[in-house]
Each structure stands twice: as structure tokens, then as C-alpha cells.
N, C-alpha and C. Protein backbone atom coordinates (compact mmCIF):
# COMPACT_ATOMS: atom_id res chain seq x y z
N UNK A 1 133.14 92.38 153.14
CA UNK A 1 132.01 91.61 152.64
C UNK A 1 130.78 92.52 152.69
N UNK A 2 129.88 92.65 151.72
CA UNK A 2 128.91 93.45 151.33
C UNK A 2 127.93 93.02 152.43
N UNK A 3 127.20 94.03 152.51
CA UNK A 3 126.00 93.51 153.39
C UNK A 3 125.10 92.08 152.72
N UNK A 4 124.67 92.28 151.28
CA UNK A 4 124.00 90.76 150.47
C UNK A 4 124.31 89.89 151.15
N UNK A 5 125.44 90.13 150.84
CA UNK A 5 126.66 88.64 151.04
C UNK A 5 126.50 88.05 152.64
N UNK A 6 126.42 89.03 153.31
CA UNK A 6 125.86 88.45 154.72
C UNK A 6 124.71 88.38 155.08
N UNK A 7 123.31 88.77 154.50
CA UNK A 7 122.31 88.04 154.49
C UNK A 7 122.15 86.61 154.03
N UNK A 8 123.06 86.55 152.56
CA UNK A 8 122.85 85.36 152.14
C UNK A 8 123.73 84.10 152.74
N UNK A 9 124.39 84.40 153.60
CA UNK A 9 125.51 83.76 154.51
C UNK A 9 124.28 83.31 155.55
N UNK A 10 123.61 83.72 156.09
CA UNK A 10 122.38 83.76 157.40
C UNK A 10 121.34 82.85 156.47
N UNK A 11 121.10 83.30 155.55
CA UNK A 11 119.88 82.46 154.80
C UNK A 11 120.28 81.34 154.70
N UNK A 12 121.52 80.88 154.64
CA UNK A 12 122.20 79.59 154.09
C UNK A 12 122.19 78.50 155.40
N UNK A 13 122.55 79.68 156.46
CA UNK A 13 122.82 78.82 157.98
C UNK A 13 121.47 78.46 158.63
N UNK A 14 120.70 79.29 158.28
CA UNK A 14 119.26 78.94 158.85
C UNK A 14 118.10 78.23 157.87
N UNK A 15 118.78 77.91 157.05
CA UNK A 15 117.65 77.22 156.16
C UNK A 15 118.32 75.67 156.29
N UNK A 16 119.79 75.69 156.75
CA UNK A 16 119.60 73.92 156.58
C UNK A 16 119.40 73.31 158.02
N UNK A 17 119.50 71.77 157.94
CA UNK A 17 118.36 71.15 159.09
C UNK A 17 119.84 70.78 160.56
N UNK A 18 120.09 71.48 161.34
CA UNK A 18 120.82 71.64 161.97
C UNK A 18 120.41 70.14 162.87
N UNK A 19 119.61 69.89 163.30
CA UNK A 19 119.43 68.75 163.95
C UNK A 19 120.24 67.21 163.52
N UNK A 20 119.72 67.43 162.00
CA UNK A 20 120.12 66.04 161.73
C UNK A 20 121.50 66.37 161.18
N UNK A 21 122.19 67.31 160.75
CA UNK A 21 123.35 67.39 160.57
C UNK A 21 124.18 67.42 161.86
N UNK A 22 123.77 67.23 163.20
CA UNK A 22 124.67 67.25 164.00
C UNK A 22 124.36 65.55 164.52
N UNK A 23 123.49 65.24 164.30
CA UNK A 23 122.94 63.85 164.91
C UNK A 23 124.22 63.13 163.47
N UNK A 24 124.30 63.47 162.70
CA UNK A 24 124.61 62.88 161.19
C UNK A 24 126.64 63.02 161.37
N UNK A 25 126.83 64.20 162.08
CA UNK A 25 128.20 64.32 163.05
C UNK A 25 128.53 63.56 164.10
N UNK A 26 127.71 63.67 164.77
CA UNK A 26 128.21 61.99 165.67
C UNK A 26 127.76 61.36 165.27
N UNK A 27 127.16 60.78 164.34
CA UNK A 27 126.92 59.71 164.28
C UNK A 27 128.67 59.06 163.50
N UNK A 28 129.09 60.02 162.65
CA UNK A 28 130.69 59.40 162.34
C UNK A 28 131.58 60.04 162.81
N UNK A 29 131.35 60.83 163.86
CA UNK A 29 132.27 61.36 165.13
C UNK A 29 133.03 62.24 164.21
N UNK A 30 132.38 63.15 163.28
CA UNK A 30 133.19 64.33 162.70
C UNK A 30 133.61 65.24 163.80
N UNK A 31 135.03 65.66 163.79
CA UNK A 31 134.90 67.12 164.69
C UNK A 31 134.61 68.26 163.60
N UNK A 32 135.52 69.46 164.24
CA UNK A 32 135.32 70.50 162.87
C UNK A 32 136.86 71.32 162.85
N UNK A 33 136.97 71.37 161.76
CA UNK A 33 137.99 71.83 160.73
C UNK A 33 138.87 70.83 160.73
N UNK A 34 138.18 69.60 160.13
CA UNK A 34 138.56 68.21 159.53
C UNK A 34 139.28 68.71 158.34
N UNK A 35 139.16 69.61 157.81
CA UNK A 35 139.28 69.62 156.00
C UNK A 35 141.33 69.58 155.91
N UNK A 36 141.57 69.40 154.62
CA UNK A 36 143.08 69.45 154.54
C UNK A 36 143.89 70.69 154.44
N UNK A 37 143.22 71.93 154.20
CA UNK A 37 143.85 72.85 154.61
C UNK A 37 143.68 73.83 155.13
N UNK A 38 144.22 75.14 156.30
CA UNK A 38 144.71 76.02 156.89
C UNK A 38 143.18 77.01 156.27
N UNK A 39 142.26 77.15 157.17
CA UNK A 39 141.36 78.38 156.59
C UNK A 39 141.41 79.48 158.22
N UNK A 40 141.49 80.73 157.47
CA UNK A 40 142.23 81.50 158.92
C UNK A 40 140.51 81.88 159.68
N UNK A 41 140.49 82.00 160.62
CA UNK A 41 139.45 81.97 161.83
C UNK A 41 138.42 80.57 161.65
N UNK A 42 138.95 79.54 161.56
CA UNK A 42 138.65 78.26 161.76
C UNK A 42 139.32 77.44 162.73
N UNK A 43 139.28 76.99 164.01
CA UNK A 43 140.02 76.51 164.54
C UNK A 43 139.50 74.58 165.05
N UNK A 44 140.35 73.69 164.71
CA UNK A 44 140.17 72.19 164.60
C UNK A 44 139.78 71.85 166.35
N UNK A 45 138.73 70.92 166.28
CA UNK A 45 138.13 70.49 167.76
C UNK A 45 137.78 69.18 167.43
N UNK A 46 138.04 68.46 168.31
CA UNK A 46 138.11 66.86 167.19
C UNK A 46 136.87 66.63 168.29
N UNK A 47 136.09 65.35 167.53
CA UNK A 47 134.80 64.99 168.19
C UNK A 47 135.04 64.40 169.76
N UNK A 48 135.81 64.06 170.25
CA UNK A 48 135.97 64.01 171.49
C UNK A 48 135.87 65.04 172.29
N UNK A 49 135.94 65.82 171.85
CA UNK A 49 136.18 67.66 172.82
C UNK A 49 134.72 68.10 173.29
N UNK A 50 133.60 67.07 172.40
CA UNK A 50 132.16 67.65 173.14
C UNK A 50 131.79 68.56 171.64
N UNK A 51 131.55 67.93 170.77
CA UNK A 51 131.24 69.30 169.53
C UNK A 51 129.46 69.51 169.79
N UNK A 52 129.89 70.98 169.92
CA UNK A 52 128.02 70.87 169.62
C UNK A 52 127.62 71.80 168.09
N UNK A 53 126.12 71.85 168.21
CA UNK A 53 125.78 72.45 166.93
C UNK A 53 126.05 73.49 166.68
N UNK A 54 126.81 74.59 167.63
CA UNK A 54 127.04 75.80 167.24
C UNK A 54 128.52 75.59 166.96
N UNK A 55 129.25 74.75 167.03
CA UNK A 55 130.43 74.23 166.54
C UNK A 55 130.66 74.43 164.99
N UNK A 56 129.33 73.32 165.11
CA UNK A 56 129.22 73.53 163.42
C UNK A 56 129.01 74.25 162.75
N UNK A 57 128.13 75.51 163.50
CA UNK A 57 127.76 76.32 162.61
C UNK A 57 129.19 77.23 162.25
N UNK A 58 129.31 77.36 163.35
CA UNK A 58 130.51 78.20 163.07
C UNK A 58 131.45 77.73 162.19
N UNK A 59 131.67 76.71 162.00
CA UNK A 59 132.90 75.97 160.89
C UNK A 59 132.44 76.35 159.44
N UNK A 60 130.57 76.52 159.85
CA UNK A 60 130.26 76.67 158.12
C UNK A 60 130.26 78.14 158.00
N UNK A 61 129.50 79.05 158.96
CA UNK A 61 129.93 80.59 158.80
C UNK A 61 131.45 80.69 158.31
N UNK A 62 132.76 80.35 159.25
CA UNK A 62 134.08 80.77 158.44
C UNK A 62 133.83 80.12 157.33
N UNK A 63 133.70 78.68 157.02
CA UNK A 63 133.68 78.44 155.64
C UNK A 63 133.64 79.73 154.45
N UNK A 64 131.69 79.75 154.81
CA UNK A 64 130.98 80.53 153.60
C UNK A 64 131.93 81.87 153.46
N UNK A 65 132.09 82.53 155.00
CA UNK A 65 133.05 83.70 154.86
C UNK A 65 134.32 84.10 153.97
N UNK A 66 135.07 83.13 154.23
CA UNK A 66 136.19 82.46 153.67
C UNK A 66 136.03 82.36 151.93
N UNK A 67 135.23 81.58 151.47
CA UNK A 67 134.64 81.25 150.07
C UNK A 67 133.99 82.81 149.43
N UNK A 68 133.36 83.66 150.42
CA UNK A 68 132.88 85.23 149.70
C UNK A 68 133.92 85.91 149.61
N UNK A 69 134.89 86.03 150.66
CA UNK A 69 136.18 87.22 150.69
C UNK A 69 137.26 86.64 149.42
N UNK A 70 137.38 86.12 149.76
CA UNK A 70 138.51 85.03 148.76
C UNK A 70 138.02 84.55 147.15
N UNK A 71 136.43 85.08 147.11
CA UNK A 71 135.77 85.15 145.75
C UNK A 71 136.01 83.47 144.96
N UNK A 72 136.09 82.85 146.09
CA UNK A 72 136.24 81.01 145.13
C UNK A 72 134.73 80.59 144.98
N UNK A 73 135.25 80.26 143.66
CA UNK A 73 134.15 79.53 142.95
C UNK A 73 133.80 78.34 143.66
N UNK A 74 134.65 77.59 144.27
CA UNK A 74 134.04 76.00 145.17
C UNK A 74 135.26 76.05 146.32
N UNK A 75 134.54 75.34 146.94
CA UNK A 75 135.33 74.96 148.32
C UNK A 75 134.95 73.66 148.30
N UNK A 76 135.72 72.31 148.69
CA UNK A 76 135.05 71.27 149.19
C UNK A 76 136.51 71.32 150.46
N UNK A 77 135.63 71.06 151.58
CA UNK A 77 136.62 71.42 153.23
C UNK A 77 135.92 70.51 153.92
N UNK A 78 136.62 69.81 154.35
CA UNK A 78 135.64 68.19 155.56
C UNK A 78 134.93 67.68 154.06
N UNK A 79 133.56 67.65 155.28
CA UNK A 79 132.30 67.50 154.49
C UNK A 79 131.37 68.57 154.26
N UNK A 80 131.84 69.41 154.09
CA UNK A 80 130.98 70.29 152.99
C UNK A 80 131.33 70.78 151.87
N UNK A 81 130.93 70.76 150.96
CA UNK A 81 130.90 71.61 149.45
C UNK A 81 129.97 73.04 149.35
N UNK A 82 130.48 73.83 148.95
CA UNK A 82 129.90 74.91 148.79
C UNK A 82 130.55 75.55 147.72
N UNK A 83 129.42 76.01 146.74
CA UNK A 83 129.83 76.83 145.60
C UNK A 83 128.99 77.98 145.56
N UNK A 84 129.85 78.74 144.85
CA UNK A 84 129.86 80.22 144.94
C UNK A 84 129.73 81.07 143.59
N UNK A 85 128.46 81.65 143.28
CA UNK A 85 128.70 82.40 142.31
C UNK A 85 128.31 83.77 142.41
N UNK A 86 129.27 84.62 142.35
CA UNK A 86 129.35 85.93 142.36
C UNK A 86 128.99 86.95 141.47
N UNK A 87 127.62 87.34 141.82
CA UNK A 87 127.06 88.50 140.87
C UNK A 87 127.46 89.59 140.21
N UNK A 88 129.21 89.67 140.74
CA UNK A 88 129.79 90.29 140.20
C UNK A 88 130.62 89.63 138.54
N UNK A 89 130.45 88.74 138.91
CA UNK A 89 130.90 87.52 137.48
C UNK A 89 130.13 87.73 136.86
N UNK A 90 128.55 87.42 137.42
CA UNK A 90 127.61 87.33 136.39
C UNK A 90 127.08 88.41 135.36
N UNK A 91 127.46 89.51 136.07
CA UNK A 91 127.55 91.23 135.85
C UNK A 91 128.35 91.30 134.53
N UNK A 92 129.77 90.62 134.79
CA UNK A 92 130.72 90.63 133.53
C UNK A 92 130.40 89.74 132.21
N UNK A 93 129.54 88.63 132.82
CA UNK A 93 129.07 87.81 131.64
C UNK A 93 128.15 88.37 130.98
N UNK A 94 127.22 89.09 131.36
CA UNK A 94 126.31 89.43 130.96
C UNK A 94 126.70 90.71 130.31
N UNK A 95 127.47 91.76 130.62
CA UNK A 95 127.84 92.97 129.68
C UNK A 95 128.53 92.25 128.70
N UNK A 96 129.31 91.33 128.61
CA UNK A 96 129.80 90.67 127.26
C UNK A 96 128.67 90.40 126.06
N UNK A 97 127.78 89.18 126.76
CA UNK A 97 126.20 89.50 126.22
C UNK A 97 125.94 90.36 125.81
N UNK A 98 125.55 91.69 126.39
CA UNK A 98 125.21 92.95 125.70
C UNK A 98 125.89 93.68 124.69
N UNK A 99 126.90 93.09 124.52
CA UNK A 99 127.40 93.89 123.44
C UNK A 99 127.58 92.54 122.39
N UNK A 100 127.28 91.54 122.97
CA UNK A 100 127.54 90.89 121.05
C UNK A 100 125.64 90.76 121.07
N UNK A 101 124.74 91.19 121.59
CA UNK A 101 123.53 91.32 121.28
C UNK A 101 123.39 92.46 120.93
N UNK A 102 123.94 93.70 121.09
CA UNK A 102 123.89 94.79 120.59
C UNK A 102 123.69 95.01 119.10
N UNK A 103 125.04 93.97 118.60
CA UNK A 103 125.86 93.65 117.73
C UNK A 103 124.53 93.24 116.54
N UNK A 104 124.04 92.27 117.35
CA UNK A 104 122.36 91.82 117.03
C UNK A 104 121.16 92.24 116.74
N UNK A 105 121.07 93.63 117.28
CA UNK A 105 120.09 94.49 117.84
C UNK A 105 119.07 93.69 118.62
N UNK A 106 119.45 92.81 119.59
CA UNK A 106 118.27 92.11 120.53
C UNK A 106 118.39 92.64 121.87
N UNK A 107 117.06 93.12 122.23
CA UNK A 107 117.09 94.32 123.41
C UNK A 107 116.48 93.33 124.12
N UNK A 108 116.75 92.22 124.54
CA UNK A 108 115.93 91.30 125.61
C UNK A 108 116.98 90.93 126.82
N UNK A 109 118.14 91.27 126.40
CA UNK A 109 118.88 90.60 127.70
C UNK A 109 118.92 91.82 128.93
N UNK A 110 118.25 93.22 128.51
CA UNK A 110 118.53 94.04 129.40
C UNK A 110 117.41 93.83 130.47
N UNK A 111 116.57 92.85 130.41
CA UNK A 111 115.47 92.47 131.90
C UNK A 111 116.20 92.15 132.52
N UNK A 112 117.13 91.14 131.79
CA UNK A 112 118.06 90.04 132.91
C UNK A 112 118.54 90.58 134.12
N UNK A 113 118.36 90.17 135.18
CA UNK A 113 118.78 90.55 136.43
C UNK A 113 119.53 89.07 137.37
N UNK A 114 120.83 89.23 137.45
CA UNK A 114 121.45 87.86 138.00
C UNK A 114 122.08 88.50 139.25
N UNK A 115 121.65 87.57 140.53
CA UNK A 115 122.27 87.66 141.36
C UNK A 115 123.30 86.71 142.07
N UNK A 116 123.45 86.96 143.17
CA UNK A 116 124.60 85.63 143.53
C UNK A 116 124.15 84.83 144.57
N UNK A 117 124.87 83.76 144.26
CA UNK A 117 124.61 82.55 144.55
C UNK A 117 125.30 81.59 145.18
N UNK A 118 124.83 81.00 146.23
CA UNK A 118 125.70 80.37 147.44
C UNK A 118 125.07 79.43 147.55
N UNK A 119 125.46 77.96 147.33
CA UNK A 119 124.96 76.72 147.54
C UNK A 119 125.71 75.81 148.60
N UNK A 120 125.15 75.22 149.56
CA UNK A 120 126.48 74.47 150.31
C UNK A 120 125.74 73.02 150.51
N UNK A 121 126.19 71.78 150.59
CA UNK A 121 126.00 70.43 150.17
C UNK A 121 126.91 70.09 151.39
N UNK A 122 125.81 69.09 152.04
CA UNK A 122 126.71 68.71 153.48
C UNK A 122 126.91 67.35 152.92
N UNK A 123 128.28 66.84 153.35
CA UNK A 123 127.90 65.51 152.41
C UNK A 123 129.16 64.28 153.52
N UNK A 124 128.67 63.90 154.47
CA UNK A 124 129.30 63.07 155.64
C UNK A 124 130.20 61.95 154.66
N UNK A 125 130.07 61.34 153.73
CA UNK A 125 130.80 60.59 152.91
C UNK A 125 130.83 60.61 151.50
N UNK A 126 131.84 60.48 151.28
CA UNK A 126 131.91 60.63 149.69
C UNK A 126 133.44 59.72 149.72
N UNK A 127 132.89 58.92 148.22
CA UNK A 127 133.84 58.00 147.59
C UNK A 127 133.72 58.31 145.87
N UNK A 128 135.38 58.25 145.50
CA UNK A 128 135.45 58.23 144.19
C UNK A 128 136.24 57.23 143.89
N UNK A 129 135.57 56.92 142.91
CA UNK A 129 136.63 54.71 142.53
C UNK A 129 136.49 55.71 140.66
N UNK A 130 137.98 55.16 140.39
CA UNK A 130 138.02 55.45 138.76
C UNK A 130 137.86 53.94 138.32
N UNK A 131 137.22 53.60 137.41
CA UNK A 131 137.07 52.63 136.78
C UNK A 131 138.53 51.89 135.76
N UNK A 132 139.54 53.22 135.64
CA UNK A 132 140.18 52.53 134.53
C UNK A 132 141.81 52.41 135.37
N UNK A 133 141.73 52.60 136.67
CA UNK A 133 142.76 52.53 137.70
C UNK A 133 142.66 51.38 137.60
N UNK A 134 141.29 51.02 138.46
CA UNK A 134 140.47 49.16 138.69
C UNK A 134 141.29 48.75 137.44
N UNK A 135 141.06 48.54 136.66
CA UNK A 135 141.82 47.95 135.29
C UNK A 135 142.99 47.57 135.03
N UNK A 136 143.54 48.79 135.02
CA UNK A 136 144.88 48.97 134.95
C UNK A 136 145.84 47.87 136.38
N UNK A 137 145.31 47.90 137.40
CA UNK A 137 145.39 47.36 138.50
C UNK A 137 145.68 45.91 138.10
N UNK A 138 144.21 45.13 137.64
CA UNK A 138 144.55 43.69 137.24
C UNK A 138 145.49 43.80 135.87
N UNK A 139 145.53 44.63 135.17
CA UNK A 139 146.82 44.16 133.66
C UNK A 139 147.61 43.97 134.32
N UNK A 140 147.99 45.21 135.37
CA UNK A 140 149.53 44.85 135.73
C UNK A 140 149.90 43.63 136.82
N UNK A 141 148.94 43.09 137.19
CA UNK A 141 149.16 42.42 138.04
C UNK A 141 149.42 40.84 136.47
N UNK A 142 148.46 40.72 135.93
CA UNK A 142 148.48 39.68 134.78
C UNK A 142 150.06 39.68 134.09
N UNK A 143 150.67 40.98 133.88
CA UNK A 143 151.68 40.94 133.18
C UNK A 143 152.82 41.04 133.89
N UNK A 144 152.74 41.16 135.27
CA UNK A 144 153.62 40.44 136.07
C UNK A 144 153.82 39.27 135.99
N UNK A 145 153.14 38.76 135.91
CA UNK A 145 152.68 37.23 136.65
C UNK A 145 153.59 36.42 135.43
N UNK A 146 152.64 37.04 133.94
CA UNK A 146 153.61 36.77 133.05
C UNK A 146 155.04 37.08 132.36
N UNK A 147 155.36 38.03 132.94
CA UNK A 147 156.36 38.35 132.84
C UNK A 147 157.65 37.28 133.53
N UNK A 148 156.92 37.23 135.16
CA UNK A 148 157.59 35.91 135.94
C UNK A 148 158.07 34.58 134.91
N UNK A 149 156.68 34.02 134.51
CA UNK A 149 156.78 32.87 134.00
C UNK A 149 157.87 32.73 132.84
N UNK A 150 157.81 33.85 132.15
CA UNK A 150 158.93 34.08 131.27
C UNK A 150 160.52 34.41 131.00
N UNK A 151 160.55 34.88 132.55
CA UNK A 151 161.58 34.97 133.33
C UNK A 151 162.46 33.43 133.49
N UNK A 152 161.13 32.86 134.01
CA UNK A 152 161.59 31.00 134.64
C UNK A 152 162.01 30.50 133.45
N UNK A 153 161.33 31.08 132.27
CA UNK A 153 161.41 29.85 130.93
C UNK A 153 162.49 29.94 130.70
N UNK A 154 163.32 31.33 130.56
CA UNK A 154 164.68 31.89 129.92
C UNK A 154 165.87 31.05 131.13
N UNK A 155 165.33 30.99 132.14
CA UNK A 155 166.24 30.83 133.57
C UNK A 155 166.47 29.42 133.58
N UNK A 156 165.61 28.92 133.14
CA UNK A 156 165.61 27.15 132.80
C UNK A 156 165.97 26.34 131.85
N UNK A 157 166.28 27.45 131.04
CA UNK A 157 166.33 27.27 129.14
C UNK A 157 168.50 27.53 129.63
N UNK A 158 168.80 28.44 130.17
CA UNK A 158 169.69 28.84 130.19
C UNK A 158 170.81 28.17 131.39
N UNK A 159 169.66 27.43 131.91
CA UNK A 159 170.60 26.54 133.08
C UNK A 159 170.85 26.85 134.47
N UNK A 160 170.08 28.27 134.66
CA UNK A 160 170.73 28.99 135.56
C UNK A 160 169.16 28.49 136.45
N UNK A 161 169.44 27.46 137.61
CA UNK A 161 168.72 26.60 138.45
C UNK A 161 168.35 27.86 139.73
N UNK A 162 169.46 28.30 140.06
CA UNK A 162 169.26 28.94 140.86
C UNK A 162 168.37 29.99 140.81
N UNK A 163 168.28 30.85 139.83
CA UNK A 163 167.82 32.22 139.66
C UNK A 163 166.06 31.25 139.21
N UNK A 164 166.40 30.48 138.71
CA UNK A 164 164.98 29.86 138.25
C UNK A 164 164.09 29.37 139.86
N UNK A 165 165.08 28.87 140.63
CA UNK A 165 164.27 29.05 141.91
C UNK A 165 164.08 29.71 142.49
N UNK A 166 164.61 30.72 142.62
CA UNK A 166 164.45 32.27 143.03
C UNK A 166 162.58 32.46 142.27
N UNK A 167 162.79 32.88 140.80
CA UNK A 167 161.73 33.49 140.29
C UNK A 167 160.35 32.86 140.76
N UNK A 168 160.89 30.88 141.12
CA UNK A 168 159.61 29.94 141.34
C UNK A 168 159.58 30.37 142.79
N UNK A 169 160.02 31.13 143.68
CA UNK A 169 159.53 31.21 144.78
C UNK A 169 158.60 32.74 144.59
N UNK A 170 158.82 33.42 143.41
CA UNK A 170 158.41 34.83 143.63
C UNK A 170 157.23 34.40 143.41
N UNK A 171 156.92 34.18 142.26
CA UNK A 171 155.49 33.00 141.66
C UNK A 171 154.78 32.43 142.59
N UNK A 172 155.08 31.72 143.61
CA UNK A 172 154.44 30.98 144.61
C UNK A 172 153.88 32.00 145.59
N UNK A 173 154.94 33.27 146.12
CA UNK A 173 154.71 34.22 147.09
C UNK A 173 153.02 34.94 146.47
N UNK A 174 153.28 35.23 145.33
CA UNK A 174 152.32 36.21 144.35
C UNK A 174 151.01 34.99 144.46
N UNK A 175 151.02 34.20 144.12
CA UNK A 175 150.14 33.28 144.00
C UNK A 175 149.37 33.14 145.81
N UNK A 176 150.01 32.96 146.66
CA UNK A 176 149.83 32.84 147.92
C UNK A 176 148.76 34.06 148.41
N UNK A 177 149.50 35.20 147.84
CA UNK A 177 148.90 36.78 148.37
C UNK A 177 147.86 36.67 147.86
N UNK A 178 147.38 36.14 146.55
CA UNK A 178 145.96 36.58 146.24
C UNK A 178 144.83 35.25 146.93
């Protein structure tokens, strides 16, 4: 890891508000290295163990570490998000630029100077609801239901008492649950 890269790792750790992010940790009894997978020099301490703020920091140092060596564009691990953009990307986007501006003769993109960029977003909860799951959820529950009833009609139509009480008990169960 370049020297930048570890200033901007330090700038990141000391610019956010360590107080209330640890008050904001117990307060929902996060430990650290909650996240779902295996990041190597991270080791899991669940909030019972006594976490303190240098706990945390450290979970976000390997984080950020982790996210520069490994050159990923995003991490979301526990509760943090952190994205990553590497001046070395931006380096490649931008010589692409230069040559279809060349192409142009527009000599303005050579001021451009892009560096990299490390953002991290502490974020104690997060919920995602899809709207068309929700949906899908009540059809199928509706076309059960009707499906049942249609079941009974054929089962009753056809004589068969038994299977028709069968289906009128499934109907009643379904009806009960909601």
C-alpha cells in the first residue's frame, strides 16, 4: 500500500465522530467483525467481550486496508460501507479521454488532475423491502385461496366428500392464519 493510501486511510479514521459511533455501538450492542465474510487481520469480538473505541477503529483500519490492497470498488461489511476509487482507474479513464479528445483537438482535459478516493458510511441499520415481492406475496396468497375453492367445486361436483373435506379444512386452516 502506497504511502497516499495510508494517509488517506488516517484522514478517514480521524475525521469521523468516534464518540457517537461507539455510543451508536452499544447502543445496538454491535461487536466487530459482524460482517458475513472472512476479511484476513480482522478478528470477531462480540459486544459482550467489553468493545471499546479502539475496537472499532481497528475493524475500520483492516476494513479500509483490506478494500486498498484488494483494489474493491465497495465493501459493505457489518455496518459500514465504504467505497473506493482508485486514482489509478481514474488515470486509465482519463488517458482514454485523451486520446478521443486528441482525436478532437481539445487540449483542456490535460489540467485534469484526479485523485483517489475513499468514502466510508457508518450505517447501524439498514432495511431493503422490494415493493414487487410485497405483491407478488398477496397474488399468491389470493390464487391459492382460489385455487382451493376450485379444488372444493370439482371435489363436490365429482362426489368425492371426502377429499372435499379435506380441501374445506385447508380453507378454514388458511383463513384462521390470517
Amino acid at each position: 500500500m502506497g504511502k497516499g493510501n495510508n494517509k488517506l486511510i488516517d484522514k478517514v479514521i480521524t475525521s469521523l465522530d468516534w464518540d457517537s459511533i461507539y455510543e451508536v455501538n452499544k447502543c445496538f450492542k454491535h461487536g466487530v467483525g459482524d460482517g458475513i465474510s472472512a476479511i484476513p487481520g480482522l478478528k470477531r469480538k462480540s459486544f459482550s467481550d467489553g468493545i471499546t473505541k479502539l475496537d472499532i477503529k481497528n475493524e475500520l483500519k483492516s476494513l479500509l486496508k483490506y478494500v486498498i490492497d484488494n483494489d474493491l470498488n465497495e465493501l459493505i461489511y457489518g455496518y459500514w460501507m465504504i467505497f473506493w476509487t482508485n486514482a489509478q482507474w481514474s488515470e486509465e479513464y482519463l488517458n482514454q479521454l485523451k486520446e478521443q479528445m486528441d482525436e478532437e483537438e481539445d487540449d483542456d482535459i490535460d489540467n485534469i488532475i484526479l485523485d483517489s478516493t475513499l468514502e466510508v458510511i457508518y450505517s447501524p441499520q439498514r432495511i431493503c423491502a422490494i415493493e414487487n415481492s410485497l405483491l407478488k406475496d398477496s397474488k399468491s396468497e389470493e390464487s391459492d385461496e382460489i385455487k382451493l375453492e376450485m379444488m372444493l367445486r370439482k371435489a363436490l361436483e365429482k362426489e368425492q366428500y371426502e377429499l372435499a373435506s379435506k380441501i374445506r379444512d385447508v380453507i378454514k386452516l388458511q383463513n384462521n392464519n390470517e
